[in-house]
Protein backbone atom coordinates (compact mmCIF):
# COMPACT_ATOMS: atom_id res chain seq x y z
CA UNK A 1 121.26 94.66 103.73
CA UNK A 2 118.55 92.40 105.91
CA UNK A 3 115.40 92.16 104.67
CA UNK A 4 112.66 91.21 107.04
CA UNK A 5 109.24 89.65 106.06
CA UNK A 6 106.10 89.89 108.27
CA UNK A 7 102.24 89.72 107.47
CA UNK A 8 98.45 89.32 108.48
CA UNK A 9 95.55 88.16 106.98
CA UNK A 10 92.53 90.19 107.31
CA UNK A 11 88.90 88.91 107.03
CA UNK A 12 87.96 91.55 104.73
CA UNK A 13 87.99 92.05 101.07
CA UNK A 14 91.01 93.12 99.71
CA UNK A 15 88.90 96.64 98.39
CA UNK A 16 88.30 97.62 101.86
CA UNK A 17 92.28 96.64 103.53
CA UNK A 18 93.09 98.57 100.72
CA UNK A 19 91.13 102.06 101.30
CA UNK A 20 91.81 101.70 105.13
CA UNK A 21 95.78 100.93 103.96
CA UNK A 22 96.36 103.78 102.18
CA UNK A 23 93.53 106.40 103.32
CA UNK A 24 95.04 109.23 106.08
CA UNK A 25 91.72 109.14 107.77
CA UNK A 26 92.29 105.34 108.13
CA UNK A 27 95.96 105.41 108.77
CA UNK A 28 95.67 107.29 112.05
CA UNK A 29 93.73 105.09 113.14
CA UNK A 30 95.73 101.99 113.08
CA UNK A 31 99.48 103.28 112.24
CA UNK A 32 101.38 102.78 116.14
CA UNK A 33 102.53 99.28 117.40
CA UNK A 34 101.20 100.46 120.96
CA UNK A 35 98.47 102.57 122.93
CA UNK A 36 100.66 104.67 124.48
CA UNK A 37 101.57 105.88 120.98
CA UNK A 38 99.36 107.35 118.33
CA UNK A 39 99.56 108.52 114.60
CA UNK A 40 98.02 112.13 114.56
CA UNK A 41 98.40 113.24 110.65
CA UNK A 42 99.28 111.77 107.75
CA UNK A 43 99.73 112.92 103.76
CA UNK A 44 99.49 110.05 101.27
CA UNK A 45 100.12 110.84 97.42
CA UNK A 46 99.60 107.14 96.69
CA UNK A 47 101.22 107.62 92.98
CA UNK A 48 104.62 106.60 91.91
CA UNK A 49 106.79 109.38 92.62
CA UNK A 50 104.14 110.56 95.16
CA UNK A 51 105.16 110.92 99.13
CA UNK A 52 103.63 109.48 102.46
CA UNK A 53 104.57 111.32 105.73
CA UNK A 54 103.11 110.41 109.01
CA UNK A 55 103.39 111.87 112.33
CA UNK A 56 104.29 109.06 115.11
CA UNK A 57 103.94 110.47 118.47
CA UNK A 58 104.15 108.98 122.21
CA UNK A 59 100.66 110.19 123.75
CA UNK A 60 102.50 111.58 126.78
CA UNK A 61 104.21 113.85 124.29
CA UNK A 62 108.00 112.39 124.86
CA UNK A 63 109.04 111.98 121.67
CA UNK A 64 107.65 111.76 117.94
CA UNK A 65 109.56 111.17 114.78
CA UNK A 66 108.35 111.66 111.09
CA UNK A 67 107.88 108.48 108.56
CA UNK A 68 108.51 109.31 105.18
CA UNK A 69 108.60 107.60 102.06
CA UNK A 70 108.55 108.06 98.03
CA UNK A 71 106.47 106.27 96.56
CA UNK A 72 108.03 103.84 93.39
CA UNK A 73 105.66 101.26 92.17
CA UNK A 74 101.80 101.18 92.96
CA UNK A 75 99.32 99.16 91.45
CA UNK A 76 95.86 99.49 93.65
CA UNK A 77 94.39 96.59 95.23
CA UNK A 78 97.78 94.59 94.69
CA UNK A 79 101.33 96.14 95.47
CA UNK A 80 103.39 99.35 97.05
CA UNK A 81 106.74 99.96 96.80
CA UNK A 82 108.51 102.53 98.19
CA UNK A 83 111.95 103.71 99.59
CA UNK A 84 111.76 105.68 102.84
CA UNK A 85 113.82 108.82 103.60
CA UNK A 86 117.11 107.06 104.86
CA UNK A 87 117.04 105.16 101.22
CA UNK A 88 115.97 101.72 102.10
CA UNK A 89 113.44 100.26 100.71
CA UNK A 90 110.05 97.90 101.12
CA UNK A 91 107.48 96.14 98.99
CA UNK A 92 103.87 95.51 100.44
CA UNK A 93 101.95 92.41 98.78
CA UNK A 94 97.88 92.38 98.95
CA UNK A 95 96.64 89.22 97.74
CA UNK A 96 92.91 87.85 98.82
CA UNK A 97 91.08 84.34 98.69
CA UNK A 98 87.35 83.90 99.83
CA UNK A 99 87.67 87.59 101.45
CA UNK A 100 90.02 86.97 103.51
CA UNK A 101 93.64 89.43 102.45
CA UNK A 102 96.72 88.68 103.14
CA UNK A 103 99.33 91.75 103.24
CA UNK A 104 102.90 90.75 103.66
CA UNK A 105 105.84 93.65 103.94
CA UNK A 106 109.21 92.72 103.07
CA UNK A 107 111.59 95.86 104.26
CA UNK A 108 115.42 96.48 104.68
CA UNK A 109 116.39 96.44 108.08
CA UNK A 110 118.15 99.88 109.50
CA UNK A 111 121.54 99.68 111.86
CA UNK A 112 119.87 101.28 115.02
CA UNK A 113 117.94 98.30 116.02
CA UNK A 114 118.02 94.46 116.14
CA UNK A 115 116.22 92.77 113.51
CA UNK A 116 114.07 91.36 116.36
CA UNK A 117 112.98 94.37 117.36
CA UNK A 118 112.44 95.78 113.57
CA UNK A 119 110.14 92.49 113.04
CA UNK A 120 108.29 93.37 116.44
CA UNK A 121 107.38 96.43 116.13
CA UNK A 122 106.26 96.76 112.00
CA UNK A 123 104.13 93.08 113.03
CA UNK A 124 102.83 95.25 115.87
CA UNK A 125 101.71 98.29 113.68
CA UNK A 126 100.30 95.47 110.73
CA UNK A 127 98.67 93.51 113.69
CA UNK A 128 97.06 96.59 115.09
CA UNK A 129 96.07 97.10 111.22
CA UNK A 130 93.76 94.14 111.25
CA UNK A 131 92.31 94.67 114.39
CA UNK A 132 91.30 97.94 113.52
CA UNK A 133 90.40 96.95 109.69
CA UNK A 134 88.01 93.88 111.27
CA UNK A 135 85.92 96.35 113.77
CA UNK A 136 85.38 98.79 111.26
């Protein structure tokens, strides 16, 4: 299986990428690779063993689809990993230096879509991350 590698680095300390990361009043926030889409719920058990769902939705109500993962490996302020519902599998990295955080995802590609348009849209979600993460 492909695994693809994207990240951001985020002029914030890696405390506060973290809470907005992994907090569902955060997450809706930031969690769509477009405005025409939007994230309105999410559940986050962020313990190994513990399950993240959230609710992906095109604002013009067209279609939506469920993310959902279990969690396998947490340690705060550092690293997730986690294997989604369709059993493959990522690792997010959190690493800072002079406030500024770097996250980088490595995840298994799925069949549906190209790689390209994997990498695309989880760098649009991450990028969208920052953005929101630097004006809050």
């Amino acid at each position: 299986m492909t695994t693809i590698s994207i990240s951001a680095s985020i002029n914030k300390d890696i405390r506060t990428v973290w809470n907005y990361y992994t907090q569902p009043d955060h997450i809706t926030g930031w969690n769509f690779a477009s405005d025409d889409w939007c994230c309105p719920c999410v559940e986050n058990n962020l313990s190994v063993g513990g399950k993240y769902n959230a609710r992906m939705e095109a604002k013009d109500g067209s279609f939506g689809f469920d993310f959902e993962t279990t969690y396998d490996e947490v340690i705060p302020h550092q690293l997730i990993r986690y294997t989604m519902a369709d059993g493959r599998k990522a690792t997010i990295l959190f690493s800072e230096n002079e406030n500024v955080t770097t996250i980088t995802i490595d995840f298994e590609a799925e069949n549906m879509n190209s790689e390209d348009l994997q990498r695309q849209g989880w760098q649009a979600i991450l990028n969208n991350f920052k953005t929101y993460t630097e004006t809050h």
